[in-house]
Protein backbone atom coordinates (compact mmCIF):
# COMPACT_ATOMS: atom_id res chain seq x y z
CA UNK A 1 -36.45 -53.13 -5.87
CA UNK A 2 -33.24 -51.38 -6.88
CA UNK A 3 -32.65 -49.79 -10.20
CA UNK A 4 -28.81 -49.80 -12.03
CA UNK A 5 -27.67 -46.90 -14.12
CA UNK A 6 -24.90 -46.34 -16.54
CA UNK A 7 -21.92 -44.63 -15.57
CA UNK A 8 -20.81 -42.84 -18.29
CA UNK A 9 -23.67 -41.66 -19.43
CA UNK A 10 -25.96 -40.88 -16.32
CA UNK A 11 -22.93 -40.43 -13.65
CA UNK A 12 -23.43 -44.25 -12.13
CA UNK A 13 -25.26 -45.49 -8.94
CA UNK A 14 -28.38 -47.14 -7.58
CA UNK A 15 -31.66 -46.23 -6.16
CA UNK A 16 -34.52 -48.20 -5.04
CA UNK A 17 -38.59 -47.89 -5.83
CA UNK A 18 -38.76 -45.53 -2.53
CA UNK A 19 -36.83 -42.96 -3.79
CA UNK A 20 -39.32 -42.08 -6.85
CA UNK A 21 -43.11 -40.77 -7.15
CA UNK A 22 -45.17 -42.36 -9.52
CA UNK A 23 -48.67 -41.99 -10.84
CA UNK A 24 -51.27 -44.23 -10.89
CA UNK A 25 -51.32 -45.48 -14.61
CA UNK A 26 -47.91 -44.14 -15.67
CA UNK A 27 -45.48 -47.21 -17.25
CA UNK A 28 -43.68 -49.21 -15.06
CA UNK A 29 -40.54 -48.71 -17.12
CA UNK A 30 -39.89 -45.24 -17.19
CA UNK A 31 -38.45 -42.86 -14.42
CA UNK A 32 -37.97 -39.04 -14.23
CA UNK A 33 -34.90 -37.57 -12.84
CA UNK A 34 -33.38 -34.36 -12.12
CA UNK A 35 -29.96 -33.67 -13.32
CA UNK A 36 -27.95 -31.25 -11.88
CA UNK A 37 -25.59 -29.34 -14.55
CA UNK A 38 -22.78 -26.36 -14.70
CA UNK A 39 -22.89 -23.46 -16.90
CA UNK A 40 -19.65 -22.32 -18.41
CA UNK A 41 -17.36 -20.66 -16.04
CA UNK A 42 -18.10 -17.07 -15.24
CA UNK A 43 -15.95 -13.81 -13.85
CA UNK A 44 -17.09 -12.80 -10.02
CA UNK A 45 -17.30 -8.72 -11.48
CA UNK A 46 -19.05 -8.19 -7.80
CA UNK A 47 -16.30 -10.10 -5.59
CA UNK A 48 -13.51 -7.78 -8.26
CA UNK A 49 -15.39 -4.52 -7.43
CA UNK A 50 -15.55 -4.81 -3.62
CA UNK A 51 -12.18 -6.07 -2.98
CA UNK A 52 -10.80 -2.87 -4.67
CA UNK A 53 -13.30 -0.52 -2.86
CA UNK A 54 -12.01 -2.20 0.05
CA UNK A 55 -8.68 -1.69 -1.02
CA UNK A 56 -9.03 1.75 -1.52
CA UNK A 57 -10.40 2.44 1.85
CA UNK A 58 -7.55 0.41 3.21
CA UNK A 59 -5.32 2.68 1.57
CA UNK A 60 -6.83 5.99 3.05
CA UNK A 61 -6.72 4.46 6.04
CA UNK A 62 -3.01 3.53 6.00
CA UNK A 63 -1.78 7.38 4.52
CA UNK A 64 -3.48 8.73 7.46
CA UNK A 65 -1.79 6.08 9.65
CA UNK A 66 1.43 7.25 7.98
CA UNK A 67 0.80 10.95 8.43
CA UNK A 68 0.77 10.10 11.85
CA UNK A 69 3.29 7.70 12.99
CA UNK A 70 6.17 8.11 10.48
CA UNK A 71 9.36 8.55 12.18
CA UNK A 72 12.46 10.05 9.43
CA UNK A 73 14.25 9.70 12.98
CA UNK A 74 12.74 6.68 14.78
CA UNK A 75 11.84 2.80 13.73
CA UNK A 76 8.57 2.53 11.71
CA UNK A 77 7.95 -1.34 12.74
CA UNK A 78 4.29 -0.88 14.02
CA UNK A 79 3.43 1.60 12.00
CA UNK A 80 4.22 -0.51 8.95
CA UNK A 81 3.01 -3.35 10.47
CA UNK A 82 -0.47 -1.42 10.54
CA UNK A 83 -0.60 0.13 7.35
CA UNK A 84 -0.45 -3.14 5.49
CA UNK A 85 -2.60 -5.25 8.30
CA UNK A 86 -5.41 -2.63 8.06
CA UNK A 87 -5.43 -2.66 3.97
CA UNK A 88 -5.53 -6.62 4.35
CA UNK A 89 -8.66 -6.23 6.99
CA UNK A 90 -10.57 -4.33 4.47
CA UNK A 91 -10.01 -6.29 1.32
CA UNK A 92 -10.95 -9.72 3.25
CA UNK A 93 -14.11 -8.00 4.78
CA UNK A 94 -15.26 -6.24 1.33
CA UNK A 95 -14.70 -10.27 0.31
CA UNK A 96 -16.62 -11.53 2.90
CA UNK A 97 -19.74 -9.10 2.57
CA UNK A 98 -20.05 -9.42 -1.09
CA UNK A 99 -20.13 -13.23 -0.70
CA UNK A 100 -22.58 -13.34 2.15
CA UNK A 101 -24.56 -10.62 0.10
CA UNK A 102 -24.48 -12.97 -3.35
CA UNK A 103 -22.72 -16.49 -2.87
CA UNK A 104 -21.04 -17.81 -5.44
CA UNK A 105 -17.97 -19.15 -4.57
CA UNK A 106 -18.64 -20.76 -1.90
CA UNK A 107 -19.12 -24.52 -2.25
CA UNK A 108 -22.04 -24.86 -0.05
CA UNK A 109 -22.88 -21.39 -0.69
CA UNK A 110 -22.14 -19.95 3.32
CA UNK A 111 -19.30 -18.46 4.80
CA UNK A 112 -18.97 -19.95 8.20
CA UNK A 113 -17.67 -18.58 11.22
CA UNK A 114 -15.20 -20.52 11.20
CA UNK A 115 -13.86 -19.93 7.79
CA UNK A 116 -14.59 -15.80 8.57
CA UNK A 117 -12.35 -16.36 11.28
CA UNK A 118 -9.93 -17.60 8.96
CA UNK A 119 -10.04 -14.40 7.15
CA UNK A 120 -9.46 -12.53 10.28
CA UNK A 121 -6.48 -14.36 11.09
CA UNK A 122 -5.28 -13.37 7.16
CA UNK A 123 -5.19 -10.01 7.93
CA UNK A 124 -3.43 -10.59 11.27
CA UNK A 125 -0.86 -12.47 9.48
CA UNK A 126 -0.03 -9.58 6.87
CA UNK A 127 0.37 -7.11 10.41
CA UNK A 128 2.92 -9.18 11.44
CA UNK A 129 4.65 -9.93 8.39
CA UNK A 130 4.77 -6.11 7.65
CA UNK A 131 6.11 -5.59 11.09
CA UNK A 132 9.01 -8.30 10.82
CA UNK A 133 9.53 -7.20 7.07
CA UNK A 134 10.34 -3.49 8.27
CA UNK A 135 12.22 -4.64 10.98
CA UNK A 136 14.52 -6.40 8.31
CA UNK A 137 14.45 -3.48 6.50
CA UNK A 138 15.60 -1.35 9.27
CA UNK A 139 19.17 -3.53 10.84
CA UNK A 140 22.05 -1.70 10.79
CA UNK A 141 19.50 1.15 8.46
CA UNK A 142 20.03 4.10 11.84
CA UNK A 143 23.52 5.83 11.43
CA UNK A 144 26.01 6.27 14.05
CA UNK A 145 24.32 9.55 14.93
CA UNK A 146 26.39 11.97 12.83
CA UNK A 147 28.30 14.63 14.71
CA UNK A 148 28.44 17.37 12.41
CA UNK A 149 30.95 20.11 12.89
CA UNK A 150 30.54 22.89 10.00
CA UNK A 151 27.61 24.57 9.74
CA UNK A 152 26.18 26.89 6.90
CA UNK A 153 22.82 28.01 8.31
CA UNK A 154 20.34 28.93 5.28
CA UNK A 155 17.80 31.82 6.77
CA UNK A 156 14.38 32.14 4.82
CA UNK A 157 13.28 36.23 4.51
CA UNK A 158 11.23 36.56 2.68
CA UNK A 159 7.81 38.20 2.88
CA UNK A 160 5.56 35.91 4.49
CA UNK A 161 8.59 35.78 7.58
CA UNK A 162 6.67 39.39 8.58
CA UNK A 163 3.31 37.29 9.64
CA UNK A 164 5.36 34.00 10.11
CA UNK A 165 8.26 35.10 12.50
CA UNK A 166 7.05 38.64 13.26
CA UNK A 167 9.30 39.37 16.42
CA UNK A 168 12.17 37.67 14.45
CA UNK A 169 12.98 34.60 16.38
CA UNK A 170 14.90 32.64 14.23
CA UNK A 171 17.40 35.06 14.56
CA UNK A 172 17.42 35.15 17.90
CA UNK A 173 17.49 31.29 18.23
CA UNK A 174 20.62 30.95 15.69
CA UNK A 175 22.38 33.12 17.66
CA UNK A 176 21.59 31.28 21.13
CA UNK A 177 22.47 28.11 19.13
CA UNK A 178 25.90 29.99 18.16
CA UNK A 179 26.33 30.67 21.23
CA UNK A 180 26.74 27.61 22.77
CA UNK A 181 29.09 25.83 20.43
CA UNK A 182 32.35 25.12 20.62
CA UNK A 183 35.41 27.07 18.87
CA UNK A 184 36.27 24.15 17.08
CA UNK A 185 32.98 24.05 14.73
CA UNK A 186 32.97 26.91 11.82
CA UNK A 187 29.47 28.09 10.76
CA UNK A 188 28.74 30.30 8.09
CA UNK A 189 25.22 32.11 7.02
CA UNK A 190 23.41 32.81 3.93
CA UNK A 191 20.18 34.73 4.12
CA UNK A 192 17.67 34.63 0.44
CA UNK A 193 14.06 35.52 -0.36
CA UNK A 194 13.81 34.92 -4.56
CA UNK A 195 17.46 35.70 -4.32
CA UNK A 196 20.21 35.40 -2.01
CA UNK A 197 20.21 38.52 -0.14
CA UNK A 198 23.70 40.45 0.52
CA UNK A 199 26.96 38.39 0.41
CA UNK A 200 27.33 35.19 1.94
CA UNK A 201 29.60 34.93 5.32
CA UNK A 202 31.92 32.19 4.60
CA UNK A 203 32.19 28.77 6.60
CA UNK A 204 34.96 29.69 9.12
CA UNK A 205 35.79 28.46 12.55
CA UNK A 206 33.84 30.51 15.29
CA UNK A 207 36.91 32.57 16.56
CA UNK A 208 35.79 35.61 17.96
CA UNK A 209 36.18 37.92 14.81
CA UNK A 210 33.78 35.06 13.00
CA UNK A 211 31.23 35.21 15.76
CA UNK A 212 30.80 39.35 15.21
CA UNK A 213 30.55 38.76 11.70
CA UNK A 214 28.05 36.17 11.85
CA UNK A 215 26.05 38.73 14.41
CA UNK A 216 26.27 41.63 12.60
CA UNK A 217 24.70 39.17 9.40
CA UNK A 218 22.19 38.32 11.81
CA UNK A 219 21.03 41.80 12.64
CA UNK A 220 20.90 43.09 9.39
CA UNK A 221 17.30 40.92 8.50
CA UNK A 222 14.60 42.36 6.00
CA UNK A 223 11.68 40.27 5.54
CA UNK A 224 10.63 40.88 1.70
CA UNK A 225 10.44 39.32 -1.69
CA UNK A 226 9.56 35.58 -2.56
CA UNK A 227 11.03 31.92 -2.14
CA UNK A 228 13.21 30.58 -3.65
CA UNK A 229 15.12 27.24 -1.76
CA UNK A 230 16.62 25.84 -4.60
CA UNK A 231 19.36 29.16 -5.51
CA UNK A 232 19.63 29.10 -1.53
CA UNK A 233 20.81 25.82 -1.34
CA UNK A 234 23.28 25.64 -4.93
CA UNK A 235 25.00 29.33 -3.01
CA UNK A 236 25.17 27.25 0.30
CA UNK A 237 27.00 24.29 -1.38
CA UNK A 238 29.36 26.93 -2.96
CA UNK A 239 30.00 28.17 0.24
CA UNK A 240 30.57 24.91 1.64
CA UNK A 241 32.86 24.02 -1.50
CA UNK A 242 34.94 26.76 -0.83
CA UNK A 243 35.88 26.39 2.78
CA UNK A 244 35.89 22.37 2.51
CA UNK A 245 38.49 20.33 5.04
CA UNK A 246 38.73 16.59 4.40
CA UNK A 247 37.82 14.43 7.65
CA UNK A 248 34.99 17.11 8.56
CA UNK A 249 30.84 16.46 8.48
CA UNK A 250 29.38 19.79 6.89
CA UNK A 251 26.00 19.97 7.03
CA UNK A 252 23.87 23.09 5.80
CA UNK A 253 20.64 23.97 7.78
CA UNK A 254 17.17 25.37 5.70
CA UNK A 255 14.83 27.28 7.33
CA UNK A 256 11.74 28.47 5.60
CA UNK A 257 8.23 29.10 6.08
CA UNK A 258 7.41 28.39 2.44
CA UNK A 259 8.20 26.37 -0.30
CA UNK A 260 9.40 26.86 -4.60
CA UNK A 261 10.10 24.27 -7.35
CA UNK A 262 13.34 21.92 -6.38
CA UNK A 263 14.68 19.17 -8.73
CA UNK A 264 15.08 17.03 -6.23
CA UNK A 265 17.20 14.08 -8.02
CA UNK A 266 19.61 16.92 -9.39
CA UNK A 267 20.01 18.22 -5.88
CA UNK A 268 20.36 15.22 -4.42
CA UNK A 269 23.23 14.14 -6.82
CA UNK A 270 24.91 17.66 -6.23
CA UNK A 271 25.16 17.07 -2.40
CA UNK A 272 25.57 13.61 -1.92
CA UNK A 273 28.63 13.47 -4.46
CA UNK A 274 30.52 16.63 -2.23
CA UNK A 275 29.30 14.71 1.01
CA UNK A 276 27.12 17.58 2.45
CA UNK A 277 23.80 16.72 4.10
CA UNK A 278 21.03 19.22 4.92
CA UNK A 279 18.76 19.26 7.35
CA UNK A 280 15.34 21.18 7.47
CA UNK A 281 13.25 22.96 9.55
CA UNK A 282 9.94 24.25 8.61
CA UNK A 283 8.63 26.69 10.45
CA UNK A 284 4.61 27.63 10.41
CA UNK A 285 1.60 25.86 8.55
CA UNK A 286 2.47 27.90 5.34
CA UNK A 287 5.67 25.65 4.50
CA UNK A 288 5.58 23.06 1.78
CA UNK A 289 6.24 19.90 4.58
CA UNK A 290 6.87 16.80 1.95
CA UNK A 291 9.35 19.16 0.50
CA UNK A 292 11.32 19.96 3.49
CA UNK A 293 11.03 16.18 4.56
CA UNK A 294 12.24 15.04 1.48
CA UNK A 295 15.53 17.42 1.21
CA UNK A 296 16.30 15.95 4.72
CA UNK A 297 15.85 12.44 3.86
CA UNK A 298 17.53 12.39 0.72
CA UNK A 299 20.80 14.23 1.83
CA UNK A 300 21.21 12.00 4.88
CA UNK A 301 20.03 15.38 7.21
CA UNK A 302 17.46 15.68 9.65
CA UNK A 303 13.99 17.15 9.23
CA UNK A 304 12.40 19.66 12.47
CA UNK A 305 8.33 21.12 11.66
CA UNK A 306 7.79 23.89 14.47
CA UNK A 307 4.54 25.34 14.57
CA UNK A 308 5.32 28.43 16.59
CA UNK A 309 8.45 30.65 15.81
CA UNK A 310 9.04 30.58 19.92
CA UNK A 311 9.79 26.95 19.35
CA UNK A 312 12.86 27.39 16.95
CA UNK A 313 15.72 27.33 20.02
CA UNK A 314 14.67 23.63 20.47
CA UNK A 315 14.55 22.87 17.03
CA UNK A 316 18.17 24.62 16.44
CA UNK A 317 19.77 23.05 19.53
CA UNK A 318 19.18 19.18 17.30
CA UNK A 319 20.83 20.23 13.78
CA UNK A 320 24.27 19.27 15.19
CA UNK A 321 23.31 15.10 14.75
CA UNK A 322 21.44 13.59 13.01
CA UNK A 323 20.16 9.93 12.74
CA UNK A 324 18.04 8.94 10.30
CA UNK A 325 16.33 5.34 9.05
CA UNK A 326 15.33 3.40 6.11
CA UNK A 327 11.38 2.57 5.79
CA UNK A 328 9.56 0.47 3.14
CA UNK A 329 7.24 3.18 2.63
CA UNK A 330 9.47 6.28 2.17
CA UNK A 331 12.99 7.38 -0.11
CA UNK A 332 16.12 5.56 1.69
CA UNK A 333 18.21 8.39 3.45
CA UNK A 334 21.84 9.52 2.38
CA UNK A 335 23.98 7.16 -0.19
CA UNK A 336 21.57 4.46 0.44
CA UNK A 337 19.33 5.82 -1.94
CA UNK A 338 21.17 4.19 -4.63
CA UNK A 339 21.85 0.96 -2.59
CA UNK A 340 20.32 -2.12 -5.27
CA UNK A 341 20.42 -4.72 -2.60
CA UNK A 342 17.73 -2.10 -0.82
CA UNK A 343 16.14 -1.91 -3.37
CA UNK A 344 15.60 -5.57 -3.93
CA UNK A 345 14.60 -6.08 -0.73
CA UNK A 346 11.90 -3.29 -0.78
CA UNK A 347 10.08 -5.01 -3.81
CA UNK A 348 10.71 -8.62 -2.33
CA UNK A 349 8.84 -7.62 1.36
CA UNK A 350 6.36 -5.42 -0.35
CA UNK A 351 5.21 -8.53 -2.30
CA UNK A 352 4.54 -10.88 0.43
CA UNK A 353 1.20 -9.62 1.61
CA UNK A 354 -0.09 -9.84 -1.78
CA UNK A 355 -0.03 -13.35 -2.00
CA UNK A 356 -0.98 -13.25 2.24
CA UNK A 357 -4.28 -12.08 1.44
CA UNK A 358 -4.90 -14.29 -1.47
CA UNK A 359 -4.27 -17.41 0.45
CA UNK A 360 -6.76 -16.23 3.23
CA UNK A 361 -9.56 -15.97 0.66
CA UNK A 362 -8.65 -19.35 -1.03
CA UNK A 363 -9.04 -20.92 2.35
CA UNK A 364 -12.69 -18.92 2.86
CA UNK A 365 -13.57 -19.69 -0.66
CA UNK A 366 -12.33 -23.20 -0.24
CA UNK A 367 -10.51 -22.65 -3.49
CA UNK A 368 -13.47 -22.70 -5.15
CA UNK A 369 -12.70 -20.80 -8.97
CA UNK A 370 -10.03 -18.61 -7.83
CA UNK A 371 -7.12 -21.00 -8.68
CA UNK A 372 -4.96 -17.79 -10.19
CA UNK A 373 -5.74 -15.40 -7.31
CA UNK A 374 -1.83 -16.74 -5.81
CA UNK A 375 -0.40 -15.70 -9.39
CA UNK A 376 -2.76 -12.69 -9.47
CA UNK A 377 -1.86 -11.44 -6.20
CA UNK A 378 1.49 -12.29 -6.38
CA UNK A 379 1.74 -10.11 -9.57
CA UNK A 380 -0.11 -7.70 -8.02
CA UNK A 381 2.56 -7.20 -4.75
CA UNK A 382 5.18 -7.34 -7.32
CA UNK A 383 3.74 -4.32 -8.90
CA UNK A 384 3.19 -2.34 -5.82
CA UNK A 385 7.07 -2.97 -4.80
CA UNK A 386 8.34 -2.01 -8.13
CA UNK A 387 6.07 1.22 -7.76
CA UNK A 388 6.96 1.70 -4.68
CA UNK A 389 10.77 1.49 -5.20
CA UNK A 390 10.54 4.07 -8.12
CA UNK A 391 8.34 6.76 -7.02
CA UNK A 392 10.26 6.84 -3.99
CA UNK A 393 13.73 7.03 -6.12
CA UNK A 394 12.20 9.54 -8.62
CA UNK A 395 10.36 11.70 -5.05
CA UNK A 396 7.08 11.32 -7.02
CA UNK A 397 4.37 12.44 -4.50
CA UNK A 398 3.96 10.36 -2.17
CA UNK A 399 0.21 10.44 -1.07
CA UNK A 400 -0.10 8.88 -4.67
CA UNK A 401 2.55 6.34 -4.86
CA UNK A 402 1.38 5.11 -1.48
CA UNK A 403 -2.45 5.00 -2.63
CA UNK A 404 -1.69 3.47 -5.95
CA UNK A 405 0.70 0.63 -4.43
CA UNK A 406 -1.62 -0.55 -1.81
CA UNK A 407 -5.02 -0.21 -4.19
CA UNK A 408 -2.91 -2.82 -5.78
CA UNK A 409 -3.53 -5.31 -3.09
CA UNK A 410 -6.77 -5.57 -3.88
CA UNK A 411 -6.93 -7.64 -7.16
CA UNK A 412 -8.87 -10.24 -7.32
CA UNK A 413 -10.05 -12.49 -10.11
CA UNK A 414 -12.56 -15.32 -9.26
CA UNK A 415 -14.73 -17.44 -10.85
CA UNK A 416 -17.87 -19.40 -10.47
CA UNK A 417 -20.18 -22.04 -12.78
CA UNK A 418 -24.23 -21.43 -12.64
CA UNK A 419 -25.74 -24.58 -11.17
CA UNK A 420 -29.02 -25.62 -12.56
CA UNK A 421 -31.35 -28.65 -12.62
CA UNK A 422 -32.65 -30.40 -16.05
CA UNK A 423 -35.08 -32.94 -15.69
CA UNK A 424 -34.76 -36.12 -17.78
CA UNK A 425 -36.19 -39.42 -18.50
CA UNK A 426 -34.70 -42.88 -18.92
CA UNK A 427 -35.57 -46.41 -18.36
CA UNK A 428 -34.57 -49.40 -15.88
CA UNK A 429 -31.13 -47.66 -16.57
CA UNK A 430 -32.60 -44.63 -14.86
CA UNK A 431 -30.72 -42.26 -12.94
CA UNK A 432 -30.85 -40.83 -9.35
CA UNK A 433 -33.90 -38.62 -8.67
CA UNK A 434 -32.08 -35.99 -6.56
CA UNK A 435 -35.64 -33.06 -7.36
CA UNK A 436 -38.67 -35.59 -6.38
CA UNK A 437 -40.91 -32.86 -6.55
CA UNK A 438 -40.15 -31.64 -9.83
CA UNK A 439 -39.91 -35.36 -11.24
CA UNK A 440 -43.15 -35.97 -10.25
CA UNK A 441 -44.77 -32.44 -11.76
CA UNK A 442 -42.92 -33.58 -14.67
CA UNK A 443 -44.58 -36.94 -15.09
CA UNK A 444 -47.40 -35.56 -14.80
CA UNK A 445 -46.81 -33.21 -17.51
CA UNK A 446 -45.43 -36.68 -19.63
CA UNK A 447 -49.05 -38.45 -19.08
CA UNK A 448 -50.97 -35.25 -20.05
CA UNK A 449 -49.19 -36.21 -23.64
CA UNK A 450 -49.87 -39.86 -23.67
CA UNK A 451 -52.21 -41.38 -26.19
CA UNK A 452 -55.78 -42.67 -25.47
CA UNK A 453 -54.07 -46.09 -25.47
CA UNK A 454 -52.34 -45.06 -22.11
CA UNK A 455 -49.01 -45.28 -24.66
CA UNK A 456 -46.83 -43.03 -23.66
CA UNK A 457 -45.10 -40.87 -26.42
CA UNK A 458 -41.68 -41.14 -26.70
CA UNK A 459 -39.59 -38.24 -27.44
CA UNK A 460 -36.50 -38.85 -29.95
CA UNK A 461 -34.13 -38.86 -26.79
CA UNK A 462 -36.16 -41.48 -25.26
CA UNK A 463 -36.47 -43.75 -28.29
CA UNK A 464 -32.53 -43.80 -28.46
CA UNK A 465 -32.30 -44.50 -24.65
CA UNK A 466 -34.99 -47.02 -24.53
CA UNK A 467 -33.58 -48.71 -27.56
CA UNK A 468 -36.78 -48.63 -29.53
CA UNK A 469 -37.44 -47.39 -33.00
């Protein structure tokens, strides 16, 4: 025999005698069932907590990828490409432990191979997206190496140059590097500590009475007193100023074992609006690196670390070009700094993963409560552009604009409903037992309450399903 139920109250459907357990002496009218109902939707706090700790060793990961593999003078494709593929690998595999660990969004509570797999292929996706993205960013981004011809060479001395450069190499490598260029280039030199020590020689061309002056400035070294690059650099702009000839590429040249407080903005508005680019070299594990780099990059120059003073005749024989590139993770070089369709396209490409990684965990969590994570995500690369694009602008540090960006990534707002089982009672318009077991304790429970009649007590529910008063 098969039993009818009402659709809008019980769900609809049929079942037949098999499909329930009865007791001997319990009414032939009434059936127990177990109904399955949804709590009130609820925030995944766990799946939130390990996407960002997975996020934020993603980003670790990806600075020390970038500490390693950034080129200021070389394409950055793979090493972007990384970066962001690696941060995407973590955040899908912090989601895929926590939901193993405690499934909830899941619809039949496991994450399959298959759908793991999936993930996988996520985070491969955002690898090759960052790759193509910085490849975009790059066309047409490495100048026509720059030739430059005037030269005002910027000569660190002060007191940490006695344990730095003890034998005094840097002179000896300027003046090898004099040596072998051409009449037609001028070159001037300007030698500082906390000051600017002795009189400038002025930017001339490198006629023989120039070339004795600029050796006789070279012999007369000191190493004493403190740092201080920023007074170096506003005298070697003067100097530069002062000898100027339209159609010529000046460049001045900073070497320095150290480091001191620069504005960087204001000095990069000084020397891109005369046209003079400086390039850097640091010299020893003393000097402040991101500094140096920065100067370089911002200026359009070129940036040289040496580790050992004996090194400096290599790194002085390259400050005559200089080629730099753009990268999504660093300031733009030169007058491209202030380039808005650059800029645009920075924010645009550093969104993309975002919503990357949120589609990959939509297809795991077979979009299971995290409808928003698209509009969360794609906020959240939004965000990490538009940071990105203004700490780099503003040379915040960038260990921290680069952690803080790609933390971002790792947003994620889910949501699940607590399933549980009710167990209730109707008549020939009974429902679907889908719990046997725990319809059956139930009834048993039921008959424990009947009368000594063998009537069975109806609850209030029960007299208004039943239809009896």
């Amino acid at each position: 025999m098969e039993y009818n139920w009402d659709d809008d109250q019980w769900g609809g459907g049929t079942q037949s005698d098999d499909d329930f357990s009865w007791e001997s002496g319990a009414p032939v009218g009434l059936q127990q069932t177990a109904v399955k109902q949804y709590g009130p939707r609820k925030f995944n706090r766990a799946l939130f907590i390990h996407a960002l700790v997975g996020a934020l060793i993603g980003a670790v990961i990806g600075q020390f990828i970038y500490g390693a593999m950034y080129n200021s003078a070389g394409s950055n494709v793979l090493m972007v490409g990384l970066v962001l593929g690696i941060i995407a690998l973590c955040i899908l595999a912090a989601c895929a432990i926590c939901e193993i660990r405690d499934p909830r969004q899941t619809i039949n509570k496991e994450l399959t191979a298959q759908r793991l797999a999936g993930m996988l292929l996520g985070a491969v996706l955002v690898f090759a997206v960052g790759c193509g993205t910085e490849f975009l960013y790059e066309l047409g981004s490495a100048y026509t190496p720059v030739e430059f011809n005037d030269f005002v060479f910027v000569i660190d001395d002060s007191g940490s140059m006695s344990s730095t450069d003890p034998q005094n190499m840097r002179y000896q490598a300027l003046s090898q590097l004099l040596d072998s260029m051409e009449d037609d280039k001028r070159a001037g030199l300007l030698r500082f500590t906390h000051e600017v020590t002795g009189d400038p020689i002025k930017m001339d061309y490198l006629t023989d009475a120039q070339r004795d002056l600029l050796a006789n400035g070279i012999s007369e070294y000191r190493s004493d007193g403190g740092t201080d690059i920023y007074l170096a650099l506003q005298k070697a702009l003067d100097v530069v100023k002062q000898n100027y000839v339209s159609g010529r590429a000046p460049v001045v040249v900073l070497l320095s074992d150290g480091g001191s407080h620069v504005p960087i903005n204001r000095l990069a508005n000084e020397y891109l609006s005369a046209g003079v680019a400086i390039s850097t070299v640091s010299l020893g594990n003393g000097a402040d690196e991101n500094l140096l780099q920065n100067i370089a990059q911002v200026t359009g120059g070129q940036y040289f670390k040496v580790e050992d003073a004996d090194d400096l005749v290599g790194a002085f024989q390259q400050v005559s070009t200089a080629v730099t590139y753009r990268c999504l993770f660093s300031p733009r070089p030169g007058m491209q700094r202030n380039n808005i369709l650059y800029m645009i396209l920075r924010v645009v490409f550093l969104l993309l993963p975002g919503p990357i990684i949120a589609l990959a965990l939509i297809l795991a969590m077979q979009g299971n409560g995290m409808e928003p994570q698209l509009v969360v995500s794609g906020i959240a690369g939004l965000v990490a552009g538009l940071l990105m694009e203004v700490g780099t602008y503003l040379f915040l540090p960038l260990v921290v604009i680069h952690i803080l960006s790609w933390v971002l990534y790792g947003i994620v707002l889910a949501f699940y409903m607590d399933l549980h089982s009710n167990i209730r009672q109707g008549g020939l318009r009974g429902v679907k037992v889908t719990d046997t077991q725990g319809a059956f304790d139930s009834a048993l429970h039921r008959m424990d309450q009947a009368d000594g009649m063998g009537r069975w007590k109806d609850t209030e529910d029960e007299k208004s399903i039943n239809g009896r008063p």
